[in-house]
N, C-alpha and C. Protein backbone atom coordinates (compact mmCIF):
# COMPACT_ATOMS: atom_id res chain seq x y z
N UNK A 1 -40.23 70.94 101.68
CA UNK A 1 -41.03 69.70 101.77
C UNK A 1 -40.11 68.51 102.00
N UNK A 2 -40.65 67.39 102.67
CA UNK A 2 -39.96 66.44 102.90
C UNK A 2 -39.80 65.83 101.98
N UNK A 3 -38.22 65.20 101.93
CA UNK A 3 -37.70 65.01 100.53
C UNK A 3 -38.15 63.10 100.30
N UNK A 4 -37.97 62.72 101.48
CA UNK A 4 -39.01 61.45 100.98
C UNK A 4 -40.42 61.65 100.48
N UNK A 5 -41.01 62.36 100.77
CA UNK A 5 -42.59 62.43 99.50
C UNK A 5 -42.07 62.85 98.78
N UNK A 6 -41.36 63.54 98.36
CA UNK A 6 -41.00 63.72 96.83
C UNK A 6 -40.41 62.75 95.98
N UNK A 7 -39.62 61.94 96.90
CA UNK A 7 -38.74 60.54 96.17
C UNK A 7 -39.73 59.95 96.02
N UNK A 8 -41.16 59.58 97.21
CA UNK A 8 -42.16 59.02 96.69
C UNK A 8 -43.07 59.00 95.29
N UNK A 9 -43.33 60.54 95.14
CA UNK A 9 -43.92 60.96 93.95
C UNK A 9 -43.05 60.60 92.06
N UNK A 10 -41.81 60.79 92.67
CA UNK A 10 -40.91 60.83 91.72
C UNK A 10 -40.84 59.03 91.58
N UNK A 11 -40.60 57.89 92.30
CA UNK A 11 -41.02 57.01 92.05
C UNK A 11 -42.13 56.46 91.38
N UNK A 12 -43.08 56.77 91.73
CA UNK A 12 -44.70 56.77 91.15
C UNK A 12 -44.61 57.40 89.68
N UNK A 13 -44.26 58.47 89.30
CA UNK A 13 -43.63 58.73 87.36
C UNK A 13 -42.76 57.86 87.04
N UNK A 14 -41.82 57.44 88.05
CA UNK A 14 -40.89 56.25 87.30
C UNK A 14 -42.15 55.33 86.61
N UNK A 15 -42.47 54.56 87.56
CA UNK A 15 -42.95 52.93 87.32
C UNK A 15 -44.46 53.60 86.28
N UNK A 16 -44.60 54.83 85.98
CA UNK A 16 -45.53 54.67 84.86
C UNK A 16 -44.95 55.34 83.70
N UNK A 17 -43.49 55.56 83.48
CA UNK A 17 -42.83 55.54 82.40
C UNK A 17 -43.36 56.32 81.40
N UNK A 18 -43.93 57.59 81.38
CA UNK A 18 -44.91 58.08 80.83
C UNK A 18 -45.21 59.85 81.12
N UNK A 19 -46.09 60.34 80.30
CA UNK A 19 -46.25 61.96 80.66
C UNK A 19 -47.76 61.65 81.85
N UNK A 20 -47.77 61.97 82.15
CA UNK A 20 -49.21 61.94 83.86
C UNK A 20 -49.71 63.21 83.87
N UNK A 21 -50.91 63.39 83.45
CA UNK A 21 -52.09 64.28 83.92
C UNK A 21 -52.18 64.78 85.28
N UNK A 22 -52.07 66.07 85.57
CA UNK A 22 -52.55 66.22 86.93
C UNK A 22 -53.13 65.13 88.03
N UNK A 23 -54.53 65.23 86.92
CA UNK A 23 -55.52 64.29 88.10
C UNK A 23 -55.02 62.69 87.93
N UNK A 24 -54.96 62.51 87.45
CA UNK A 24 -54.03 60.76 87.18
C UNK A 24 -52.92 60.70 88.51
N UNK A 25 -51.79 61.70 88.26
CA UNK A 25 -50.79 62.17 89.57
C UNK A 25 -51.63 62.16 91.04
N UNK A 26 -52.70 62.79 91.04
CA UNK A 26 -53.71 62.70 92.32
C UNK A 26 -54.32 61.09 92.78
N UNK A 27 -54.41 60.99 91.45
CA UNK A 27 -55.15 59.58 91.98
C UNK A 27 -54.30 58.34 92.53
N UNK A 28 -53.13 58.43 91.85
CA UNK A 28 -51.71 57.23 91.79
C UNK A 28 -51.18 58.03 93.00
N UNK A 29 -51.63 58.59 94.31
CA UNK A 29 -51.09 59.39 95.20
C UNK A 29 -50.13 60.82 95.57
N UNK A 30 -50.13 60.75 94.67
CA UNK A 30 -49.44 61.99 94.23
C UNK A 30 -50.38 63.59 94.67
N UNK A 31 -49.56 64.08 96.50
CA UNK A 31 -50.98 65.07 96.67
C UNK A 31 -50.31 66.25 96.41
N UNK A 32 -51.41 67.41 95.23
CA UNK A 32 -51.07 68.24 94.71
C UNK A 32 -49.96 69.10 95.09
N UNK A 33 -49.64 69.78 96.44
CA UNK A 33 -48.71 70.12 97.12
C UNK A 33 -47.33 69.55 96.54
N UNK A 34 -47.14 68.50 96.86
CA UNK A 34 -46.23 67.26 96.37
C UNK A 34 -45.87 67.45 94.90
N UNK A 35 -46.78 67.85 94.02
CA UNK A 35 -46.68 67.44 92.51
C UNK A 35 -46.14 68.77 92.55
N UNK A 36 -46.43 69.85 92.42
CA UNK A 36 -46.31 71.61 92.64
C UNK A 36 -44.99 72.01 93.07
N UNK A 37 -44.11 70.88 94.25
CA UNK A 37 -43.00 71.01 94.74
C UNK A 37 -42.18 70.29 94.31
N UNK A 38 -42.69 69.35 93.40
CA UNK A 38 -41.15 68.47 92.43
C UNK A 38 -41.28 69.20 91.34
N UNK A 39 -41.88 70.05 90.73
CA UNK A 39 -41.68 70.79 89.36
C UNK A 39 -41.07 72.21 90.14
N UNK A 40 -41.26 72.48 90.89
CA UNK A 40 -39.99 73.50 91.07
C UNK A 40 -39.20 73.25 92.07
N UNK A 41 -38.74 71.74 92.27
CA UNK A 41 -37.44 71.39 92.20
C UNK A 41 -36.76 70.72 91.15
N UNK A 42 -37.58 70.69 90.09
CA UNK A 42 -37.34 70.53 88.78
C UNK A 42 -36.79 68.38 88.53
N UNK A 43 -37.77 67.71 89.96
CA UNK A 43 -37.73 66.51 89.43
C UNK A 43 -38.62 65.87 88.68
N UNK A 44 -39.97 67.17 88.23
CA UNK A 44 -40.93 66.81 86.96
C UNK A 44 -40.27 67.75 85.96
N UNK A 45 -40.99 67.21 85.20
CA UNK A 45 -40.83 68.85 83.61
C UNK A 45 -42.45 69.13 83.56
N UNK A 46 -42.82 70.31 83.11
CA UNK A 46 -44.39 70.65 82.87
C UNK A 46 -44.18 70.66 81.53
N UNK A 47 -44.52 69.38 80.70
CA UNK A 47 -45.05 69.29 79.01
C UNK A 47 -45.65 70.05 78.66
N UNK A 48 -46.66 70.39 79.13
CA UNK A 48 -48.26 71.53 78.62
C UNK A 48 -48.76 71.49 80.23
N UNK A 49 -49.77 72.14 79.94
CA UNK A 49 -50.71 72.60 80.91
C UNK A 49 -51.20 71.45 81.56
N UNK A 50 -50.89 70.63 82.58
CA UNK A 50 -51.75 69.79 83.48
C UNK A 50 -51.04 68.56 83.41
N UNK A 51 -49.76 68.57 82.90
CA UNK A 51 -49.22 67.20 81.84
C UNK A 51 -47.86 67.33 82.29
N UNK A 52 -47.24 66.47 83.09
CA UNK A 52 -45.95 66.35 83.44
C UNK A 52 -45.23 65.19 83.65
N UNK A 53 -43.82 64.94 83.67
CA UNK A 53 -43.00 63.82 83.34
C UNK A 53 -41.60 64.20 83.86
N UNK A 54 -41.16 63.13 84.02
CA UNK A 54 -39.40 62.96 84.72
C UNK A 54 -38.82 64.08 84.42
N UNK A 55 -38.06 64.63 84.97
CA UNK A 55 -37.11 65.81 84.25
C UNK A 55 -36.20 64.99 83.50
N UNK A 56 -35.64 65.01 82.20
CA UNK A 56 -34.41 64.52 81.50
C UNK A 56 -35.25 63.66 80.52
N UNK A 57 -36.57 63.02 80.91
CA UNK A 57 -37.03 61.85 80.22
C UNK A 57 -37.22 62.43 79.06
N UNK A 58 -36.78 61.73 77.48
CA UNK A 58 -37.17 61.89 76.31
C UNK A 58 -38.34 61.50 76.06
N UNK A 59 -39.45 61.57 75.10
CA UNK A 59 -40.34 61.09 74.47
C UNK A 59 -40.15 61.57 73.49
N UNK A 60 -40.59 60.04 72.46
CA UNK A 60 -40.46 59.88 71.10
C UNK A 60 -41.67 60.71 70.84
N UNK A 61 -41.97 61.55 69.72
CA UNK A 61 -43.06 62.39 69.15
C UNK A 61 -43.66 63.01 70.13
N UNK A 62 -43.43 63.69 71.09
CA UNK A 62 -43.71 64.17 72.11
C UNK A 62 -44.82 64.96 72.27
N UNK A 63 -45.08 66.05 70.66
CA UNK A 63 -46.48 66.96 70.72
C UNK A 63 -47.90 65.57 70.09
N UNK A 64 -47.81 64.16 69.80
CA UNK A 64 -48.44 64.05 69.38
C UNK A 64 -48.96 62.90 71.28
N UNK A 65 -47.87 62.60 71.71
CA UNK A 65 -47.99 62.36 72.98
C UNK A 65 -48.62 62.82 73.78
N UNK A 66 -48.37 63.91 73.80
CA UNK A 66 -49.28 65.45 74.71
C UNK A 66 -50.83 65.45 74.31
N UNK A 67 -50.91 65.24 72.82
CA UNK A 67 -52.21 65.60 72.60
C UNK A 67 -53.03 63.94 72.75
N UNK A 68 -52.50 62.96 72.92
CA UNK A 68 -53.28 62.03 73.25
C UNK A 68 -53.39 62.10 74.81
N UNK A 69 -52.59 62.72 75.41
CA UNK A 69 -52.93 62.57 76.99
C UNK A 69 -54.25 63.60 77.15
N UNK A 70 -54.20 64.61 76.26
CA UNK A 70 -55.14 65.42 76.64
C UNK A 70 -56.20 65.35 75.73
N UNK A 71 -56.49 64.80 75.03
CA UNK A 71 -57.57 64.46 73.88
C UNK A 71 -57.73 63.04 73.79
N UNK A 72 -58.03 62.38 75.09
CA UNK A 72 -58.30 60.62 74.79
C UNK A 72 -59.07 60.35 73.63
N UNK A 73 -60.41 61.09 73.47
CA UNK A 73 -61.20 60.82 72.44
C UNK A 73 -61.17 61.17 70.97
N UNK A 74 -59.58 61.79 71.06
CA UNK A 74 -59.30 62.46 69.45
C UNK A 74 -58.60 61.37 69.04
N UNK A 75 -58.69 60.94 67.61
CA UNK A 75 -57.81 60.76 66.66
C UNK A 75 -56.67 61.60 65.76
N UNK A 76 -55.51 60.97 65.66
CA UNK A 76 -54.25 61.98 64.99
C UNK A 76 -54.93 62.05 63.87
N UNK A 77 -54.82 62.67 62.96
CA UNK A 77 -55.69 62.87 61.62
C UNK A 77 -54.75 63.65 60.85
N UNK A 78 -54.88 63.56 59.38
CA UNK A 78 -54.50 64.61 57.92
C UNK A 78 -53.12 64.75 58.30
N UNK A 79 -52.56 65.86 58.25
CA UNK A 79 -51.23 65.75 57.94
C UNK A 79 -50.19 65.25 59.17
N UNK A 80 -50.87 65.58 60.20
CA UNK A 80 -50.43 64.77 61.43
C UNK A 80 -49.78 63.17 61.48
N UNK A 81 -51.27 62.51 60.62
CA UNK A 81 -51.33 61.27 60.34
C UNK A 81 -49.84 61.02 59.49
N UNK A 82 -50.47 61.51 58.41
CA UNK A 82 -49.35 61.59 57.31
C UNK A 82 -47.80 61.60 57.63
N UNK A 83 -47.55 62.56 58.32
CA UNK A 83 -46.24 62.61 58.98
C UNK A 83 -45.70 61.74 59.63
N UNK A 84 -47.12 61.04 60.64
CA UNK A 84 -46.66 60.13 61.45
C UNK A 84 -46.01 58.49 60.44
N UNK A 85 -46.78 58.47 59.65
CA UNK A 85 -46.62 57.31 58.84
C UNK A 85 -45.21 57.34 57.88
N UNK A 86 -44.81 58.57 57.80
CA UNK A 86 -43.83 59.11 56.85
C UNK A 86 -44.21 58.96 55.35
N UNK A 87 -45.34 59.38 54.72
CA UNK A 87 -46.13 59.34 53.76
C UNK A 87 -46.57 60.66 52.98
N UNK A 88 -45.78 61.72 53.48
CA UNK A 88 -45.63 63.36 53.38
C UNK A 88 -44.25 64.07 53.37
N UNK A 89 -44.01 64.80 52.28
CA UNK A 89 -43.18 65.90 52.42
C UNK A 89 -43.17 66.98 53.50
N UNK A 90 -45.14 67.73 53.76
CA UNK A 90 -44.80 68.37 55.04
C UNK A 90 -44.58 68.66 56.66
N UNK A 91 -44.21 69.14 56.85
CA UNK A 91 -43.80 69.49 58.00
C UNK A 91 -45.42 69.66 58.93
N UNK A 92 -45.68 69.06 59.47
CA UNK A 92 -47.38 69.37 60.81
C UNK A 92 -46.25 71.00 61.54
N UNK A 93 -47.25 71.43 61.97
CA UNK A 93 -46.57 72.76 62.91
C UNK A 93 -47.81 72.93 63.80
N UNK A 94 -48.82 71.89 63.28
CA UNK A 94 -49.76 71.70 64.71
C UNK A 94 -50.36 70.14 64.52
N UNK A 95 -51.11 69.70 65.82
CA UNK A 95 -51.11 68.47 65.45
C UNK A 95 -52.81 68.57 65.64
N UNK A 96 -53.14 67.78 64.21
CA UNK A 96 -54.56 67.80 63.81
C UNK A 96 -54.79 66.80 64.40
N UNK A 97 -56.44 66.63 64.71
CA UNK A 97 -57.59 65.74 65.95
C UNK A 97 -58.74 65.83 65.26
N UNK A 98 -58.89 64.62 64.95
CA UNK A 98 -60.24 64.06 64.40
C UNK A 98 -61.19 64.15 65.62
N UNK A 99 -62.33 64.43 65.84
CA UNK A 99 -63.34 64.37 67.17
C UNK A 99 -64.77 64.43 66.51
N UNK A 100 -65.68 63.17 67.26
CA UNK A 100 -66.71 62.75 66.58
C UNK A 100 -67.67 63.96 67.01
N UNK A 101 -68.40 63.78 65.88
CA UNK A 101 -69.98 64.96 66.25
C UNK A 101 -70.80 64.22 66.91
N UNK A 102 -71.05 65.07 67.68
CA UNK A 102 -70.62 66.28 67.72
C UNK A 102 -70.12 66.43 69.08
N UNK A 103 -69.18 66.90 69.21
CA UNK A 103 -68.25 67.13 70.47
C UNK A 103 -67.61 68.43 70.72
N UNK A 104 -67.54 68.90 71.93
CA UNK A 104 -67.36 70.19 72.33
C UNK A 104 -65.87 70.11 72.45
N UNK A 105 -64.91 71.11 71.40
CA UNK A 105 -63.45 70.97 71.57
C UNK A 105 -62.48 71.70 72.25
N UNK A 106 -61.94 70.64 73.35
CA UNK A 106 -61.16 71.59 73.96
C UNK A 106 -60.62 72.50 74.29
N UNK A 107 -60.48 72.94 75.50
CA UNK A 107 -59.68 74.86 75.45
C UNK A 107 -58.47 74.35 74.88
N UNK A 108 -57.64 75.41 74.24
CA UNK A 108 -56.88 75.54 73.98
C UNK A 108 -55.57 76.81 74.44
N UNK A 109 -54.52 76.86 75.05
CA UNK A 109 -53.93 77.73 75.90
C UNK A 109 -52.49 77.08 76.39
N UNK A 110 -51.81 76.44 75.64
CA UNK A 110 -50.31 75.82 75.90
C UNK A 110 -50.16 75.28 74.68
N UNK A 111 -48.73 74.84 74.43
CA UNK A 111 -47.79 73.99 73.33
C UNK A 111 -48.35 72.60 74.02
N UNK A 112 -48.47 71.80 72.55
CA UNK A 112 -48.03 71.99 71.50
C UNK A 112 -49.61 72.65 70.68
N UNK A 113 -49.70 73.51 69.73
CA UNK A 113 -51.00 73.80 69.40
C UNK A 113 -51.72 72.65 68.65
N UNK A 114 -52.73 72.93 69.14
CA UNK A 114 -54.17 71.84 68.26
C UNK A 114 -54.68 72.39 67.31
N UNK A 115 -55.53 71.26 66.05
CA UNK A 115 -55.98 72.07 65.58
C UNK A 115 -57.83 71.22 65.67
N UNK A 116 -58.59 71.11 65.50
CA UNK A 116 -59.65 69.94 65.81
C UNK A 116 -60.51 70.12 64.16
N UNK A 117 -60.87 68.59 64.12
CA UNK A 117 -61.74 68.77 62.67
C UNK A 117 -62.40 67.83 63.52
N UNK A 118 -64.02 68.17 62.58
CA UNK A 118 -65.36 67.30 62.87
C UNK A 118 -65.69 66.44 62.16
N UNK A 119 -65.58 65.33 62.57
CA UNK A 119 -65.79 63.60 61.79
C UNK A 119 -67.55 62.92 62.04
N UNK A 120 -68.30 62.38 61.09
CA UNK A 120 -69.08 61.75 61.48
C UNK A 120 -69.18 60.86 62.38
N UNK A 121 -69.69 60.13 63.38
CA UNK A 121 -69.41 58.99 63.99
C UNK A 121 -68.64 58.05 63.11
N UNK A 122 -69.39 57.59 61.71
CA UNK A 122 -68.98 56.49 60.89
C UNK A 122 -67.54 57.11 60.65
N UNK A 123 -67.13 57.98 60.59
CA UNK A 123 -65.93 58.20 59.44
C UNK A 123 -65.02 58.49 60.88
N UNK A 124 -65.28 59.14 62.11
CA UNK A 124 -64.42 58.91 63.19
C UNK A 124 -64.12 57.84 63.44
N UNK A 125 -64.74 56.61 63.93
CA UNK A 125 -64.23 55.47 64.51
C UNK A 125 -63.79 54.58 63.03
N UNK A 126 -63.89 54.81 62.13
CA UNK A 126 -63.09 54.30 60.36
C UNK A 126 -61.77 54.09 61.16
N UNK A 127 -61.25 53.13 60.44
CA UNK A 127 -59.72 53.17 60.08
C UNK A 127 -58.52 53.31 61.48
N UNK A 128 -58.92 53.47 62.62
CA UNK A 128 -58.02 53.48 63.80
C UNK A 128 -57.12 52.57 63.91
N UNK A 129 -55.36 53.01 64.57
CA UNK A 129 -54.88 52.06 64.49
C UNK A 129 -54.51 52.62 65.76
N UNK A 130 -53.77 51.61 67.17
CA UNK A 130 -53.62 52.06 68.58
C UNK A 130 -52.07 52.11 68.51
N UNK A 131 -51.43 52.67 68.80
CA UNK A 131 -49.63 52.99 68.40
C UNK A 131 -49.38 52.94 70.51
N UNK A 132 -48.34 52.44 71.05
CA UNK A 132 -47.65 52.50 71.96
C UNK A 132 -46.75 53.59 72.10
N UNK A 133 -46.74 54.95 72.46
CA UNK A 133 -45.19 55.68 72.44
C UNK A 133 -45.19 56.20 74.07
N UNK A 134 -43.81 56.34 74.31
CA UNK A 134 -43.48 56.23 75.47
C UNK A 134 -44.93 55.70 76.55
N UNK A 135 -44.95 54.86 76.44
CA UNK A 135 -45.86 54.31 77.00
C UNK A 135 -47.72 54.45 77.60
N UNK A 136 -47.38 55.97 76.31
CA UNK A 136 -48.91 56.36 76.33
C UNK A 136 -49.57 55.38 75.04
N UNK A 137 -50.85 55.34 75.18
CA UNK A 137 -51.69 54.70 73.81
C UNK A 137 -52.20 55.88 73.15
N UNK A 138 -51.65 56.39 71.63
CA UNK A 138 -52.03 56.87 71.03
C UNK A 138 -52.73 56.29 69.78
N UNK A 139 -54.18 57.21 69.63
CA UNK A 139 -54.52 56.83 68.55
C UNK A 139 -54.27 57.53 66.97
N UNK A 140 -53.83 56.94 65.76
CA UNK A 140 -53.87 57.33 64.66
C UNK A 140 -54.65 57.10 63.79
N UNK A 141 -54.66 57.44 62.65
CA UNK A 141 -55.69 56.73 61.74
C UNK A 141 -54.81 56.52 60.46
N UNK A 142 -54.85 54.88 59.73
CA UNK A 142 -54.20 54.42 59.11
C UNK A 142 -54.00 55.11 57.64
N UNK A 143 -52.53 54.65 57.07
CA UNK A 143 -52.52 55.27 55.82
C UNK A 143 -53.35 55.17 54.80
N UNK A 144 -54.18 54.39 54.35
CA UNK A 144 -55.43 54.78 53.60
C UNK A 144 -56.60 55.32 54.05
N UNK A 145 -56.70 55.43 55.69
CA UNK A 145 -57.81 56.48 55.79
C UNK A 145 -57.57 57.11 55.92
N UNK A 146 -56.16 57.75 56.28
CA UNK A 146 -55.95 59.16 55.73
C UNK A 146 -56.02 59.80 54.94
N UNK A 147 -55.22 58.95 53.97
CA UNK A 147 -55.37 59.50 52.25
C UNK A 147 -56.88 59.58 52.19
N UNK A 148 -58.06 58.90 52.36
CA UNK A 148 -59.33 59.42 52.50
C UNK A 148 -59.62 60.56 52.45
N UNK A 149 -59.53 60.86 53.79
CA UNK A 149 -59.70 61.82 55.01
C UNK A 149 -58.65 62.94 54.20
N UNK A 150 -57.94 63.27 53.71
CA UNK A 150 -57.04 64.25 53.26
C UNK A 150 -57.62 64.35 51.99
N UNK A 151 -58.29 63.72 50.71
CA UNK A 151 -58.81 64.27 49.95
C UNK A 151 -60.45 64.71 50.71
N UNK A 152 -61.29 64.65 51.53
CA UNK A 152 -62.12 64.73 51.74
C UNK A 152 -61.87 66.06 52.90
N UNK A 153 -60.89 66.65 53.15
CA UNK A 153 -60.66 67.70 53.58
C UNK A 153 -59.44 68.61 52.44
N UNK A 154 -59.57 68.13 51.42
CA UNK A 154 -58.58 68.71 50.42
C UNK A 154 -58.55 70.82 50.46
N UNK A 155 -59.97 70.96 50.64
CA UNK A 155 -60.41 72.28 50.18
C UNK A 155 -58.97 73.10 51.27
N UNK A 156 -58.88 72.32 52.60
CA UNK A 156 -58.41 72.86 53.66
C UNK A 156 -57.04 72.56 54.24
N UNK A 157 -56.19 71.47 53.62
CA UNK A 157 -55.40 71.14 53.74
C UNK A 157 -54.17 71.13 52.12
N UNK A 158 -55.08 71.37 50.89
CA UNK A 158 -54.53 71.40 49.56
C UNK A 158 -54.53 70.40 49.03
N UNK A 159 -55.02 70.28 47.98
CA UNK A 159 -55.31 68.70 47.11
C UNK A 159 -54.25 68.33 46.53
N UNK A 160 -53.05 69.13 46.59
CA UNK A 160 -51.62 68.90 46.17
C UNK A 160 -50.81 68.18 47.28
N UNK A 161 -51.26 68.39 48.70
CA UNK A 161 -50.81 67.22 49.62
C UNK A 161 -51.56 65.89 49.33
N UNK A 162 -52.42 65.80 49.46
CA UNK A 162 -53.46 64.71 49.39
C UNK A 162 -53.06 63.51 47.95
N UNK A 163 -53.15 64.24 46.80
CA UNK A 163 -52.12 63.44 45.85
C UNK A 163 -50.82 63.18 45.97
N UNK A 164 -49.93 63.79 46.32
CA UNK A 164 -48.59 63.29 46.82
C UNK A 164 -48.90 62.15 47.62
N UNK A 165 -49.91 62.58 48.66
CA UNK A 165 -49.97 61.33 49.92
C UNK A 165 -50.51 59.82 49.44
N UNK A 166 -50.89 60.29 48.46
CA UNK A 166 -51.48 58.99 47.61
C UNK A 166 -50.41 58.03 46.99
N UNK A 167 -49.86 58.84 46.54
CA UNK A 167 -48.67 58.18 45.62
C UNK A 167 -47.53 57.76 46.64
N UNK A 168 -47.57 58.34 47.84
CA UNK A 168 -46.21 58.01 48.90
C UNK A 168 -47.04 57.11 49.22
N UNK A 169 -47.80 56.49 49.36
CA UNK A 169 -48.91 54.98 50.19
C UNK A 169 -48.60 54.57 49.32
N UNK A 170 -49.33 54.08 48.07
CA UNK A 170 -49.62 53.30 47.41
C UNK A 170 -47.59 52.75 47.09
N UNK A 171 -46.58 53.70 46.93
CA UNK A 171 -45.54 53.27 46.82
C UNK A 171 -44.60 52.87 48.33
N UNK A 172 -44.94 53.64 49.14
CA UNK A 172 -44.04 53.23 49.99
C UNK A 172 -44.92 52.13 51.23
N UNK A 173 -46.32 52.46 50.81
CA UNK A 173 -46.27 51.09 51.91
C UNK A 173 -47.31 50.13 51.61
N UNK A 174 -47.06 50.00 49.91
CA UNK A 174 -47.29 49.10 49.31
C UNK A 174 -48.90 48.48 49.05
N UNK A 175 -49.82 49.81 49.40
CA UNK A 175 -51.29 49.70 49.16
C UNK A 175 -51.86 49.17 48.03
N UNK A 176 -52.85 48.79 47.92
CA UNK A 176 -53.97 48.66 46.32
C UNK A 176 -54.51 49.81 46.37
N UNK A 177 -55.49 50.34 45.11
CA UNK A 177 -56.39 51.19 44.93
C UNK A 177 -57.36 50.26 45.55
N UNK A 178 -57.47 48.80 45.85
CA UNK A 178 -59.00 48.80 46.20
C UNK A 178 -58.83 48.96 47.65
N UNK A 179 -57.92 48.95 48.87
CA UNK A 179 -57.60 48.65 49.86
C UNK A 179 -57.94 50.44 50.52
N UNK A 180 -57.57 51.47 49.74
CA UNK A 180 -57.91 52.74 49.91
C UNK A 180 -59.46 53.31 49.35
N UNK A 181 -60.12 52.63 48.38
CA UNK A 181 -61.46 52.78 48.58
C UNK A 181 -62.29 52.92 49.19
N UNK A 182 -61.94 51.29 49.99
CA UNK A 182 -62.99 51.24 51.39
C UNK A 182 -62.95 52.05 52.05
N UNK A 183 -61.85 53.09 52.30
CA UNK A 183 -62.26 54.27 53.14
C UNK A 183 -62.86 55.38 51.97
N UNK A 184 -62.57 55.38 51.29
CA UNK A 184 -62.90 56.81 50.13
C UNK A 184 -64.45 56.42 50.10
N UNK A 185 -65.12 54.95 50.02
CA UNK A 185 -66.52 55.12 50.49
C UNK A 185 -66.93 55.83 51.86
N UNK A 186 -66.48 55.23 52.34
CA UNK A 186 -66.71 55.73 54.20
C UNK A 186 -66.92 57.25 54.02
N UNK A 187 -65.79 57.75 53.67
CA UNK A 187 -65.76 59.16 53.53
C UNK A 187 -66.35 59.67 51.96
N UNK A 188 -67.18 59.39 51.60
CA UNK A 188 -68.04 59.47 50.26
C UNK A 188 -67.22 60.99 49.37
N UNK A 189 -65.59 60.18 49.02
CA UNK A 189 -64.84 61.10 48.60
C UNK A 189 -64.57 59.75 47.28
N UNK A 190 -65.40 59.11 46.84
CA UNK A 190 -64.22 57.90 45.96
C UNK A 190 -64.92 58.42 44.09
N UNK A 191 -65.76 59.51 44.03
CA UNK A 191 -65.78 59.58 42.81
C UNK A 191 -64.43 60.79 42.79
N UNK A 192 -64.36 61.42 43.89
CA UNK A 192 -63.49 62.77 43.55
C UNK A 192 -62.08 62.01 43.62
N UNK A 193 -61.73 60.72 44.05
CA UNK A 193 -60.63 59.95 44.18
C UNK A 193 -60.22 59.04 43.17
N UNK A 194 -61.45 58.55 42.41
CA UNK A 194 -61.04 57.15 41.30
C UNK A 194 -59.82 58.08 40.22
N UNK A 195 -60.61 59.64 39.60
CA UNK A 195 -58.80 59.78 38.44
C UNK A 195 -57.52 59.39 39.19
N UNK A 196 -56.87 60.01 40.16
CA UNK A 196 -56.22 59.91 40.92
C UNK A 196 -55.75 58.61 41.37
N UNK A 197 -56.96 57.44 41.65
CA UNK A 197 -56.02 56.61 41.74
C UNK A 197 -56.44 55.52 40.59
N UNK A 198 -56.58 55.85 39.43
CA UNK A 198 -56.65 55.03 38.32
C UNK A 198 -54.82 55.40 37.98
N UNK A 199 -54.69 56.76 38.03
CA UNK A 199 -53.07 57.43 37.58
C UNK A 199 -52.19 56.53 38.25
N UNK A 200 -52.75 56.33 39.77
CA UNK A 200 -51.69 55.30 39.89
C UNK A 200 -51.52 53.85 39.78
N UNK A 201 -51.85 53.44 38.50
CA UNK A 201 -51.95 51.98 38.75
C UNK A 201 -51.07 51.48 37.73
């Protein structure tokens, strides 16, 4: 292939500094042929399935990157969240997605793995905060609606994370008990939450 459309294409990922969707690549000119022949000349990388970027380019948090390119309408959620905030001891080994009901959840079939939980409307759009990384917009959901959202999925995630995560907020990024309520209403988790955070006061 002619190596100017490829410098072309490879320009066009420059100036959007970013991982690019197939069809995004199609639309910003990029014709499939073209996209197909810079990944095996190795001037894209293939992230996941449909999702590609500069060869060499780093991205900061990269599986949670991936899953906002491919889950616009998910939220990072539970321990994902947690991690992201640094408000957890564990380790995510998949990255959890809040998705409102009711919504049909993605195939799944490449890295990084998903995992999807079902949010009410009210308790999905709760608490969002919009984060910039490598120049995608990802969405998270803030450290007290997580802590929410993590005792209100305790059964499934362990109520022994969920209290830790309490006590890493309220100390490390300097929360109230009443400031984490307002979500523990939302998520009608605040009678199973008040011992817990009476302990910490």
């Amino acid at each position: 292939m002619n190596k100017g459309i490829i410098n072309k294409g490879i320009e066009i990922f420059r100036e959007q500094e970013r991982p690019i969707r197939t069809m995004e690549a199609i639309r910003l000119g990029v014709h499939p042929r073209t996209l197909y022949a810079m990944a095996r000349s190795k001037a894209i990388t293939r992230l996941a399935r449909g999702i590609f970027a500069l060869d060499g380019k780093n991205f900061e948090n990269p599986d949670i990157v991936i899953a906002a390119v491919r889950v616009p309408k998910g939220v990072i959620c539970l321990i994902s969240a947690l991690s992201f905030h640094n408000i957890t001891t564990q380790i995510p080994h998949e990255v959890q997605i809040a998705l409102p009901r009711p919504t049909k959840y993605p195939k799944q079939n490449s890295h990084p793995p998903f995992r999807f939980y079902s949010f009410s409307r009210e308790c999905h759009a709760s608490g969002i905060e919009e984060h910039t990384i490598s120049g995608t917009k990802v969405r998270v959901y803030s450290p007290e609606k997580t802590i929410a959202d993590c005792f209100k999925f305790r059964n499934k995630i362990g109520l022994d994370v969920a209290i830790e995560a309490l006590r890493y907020c309220i100390k490390r990024k300097k929360l109230t008990p009443r400031q984490i309520l307002r979500y523990a209403r939302i998520c009608r988790v605040e009678k199973i939450m008040m011992p817990y955070l009476e302990a910490c006061q």
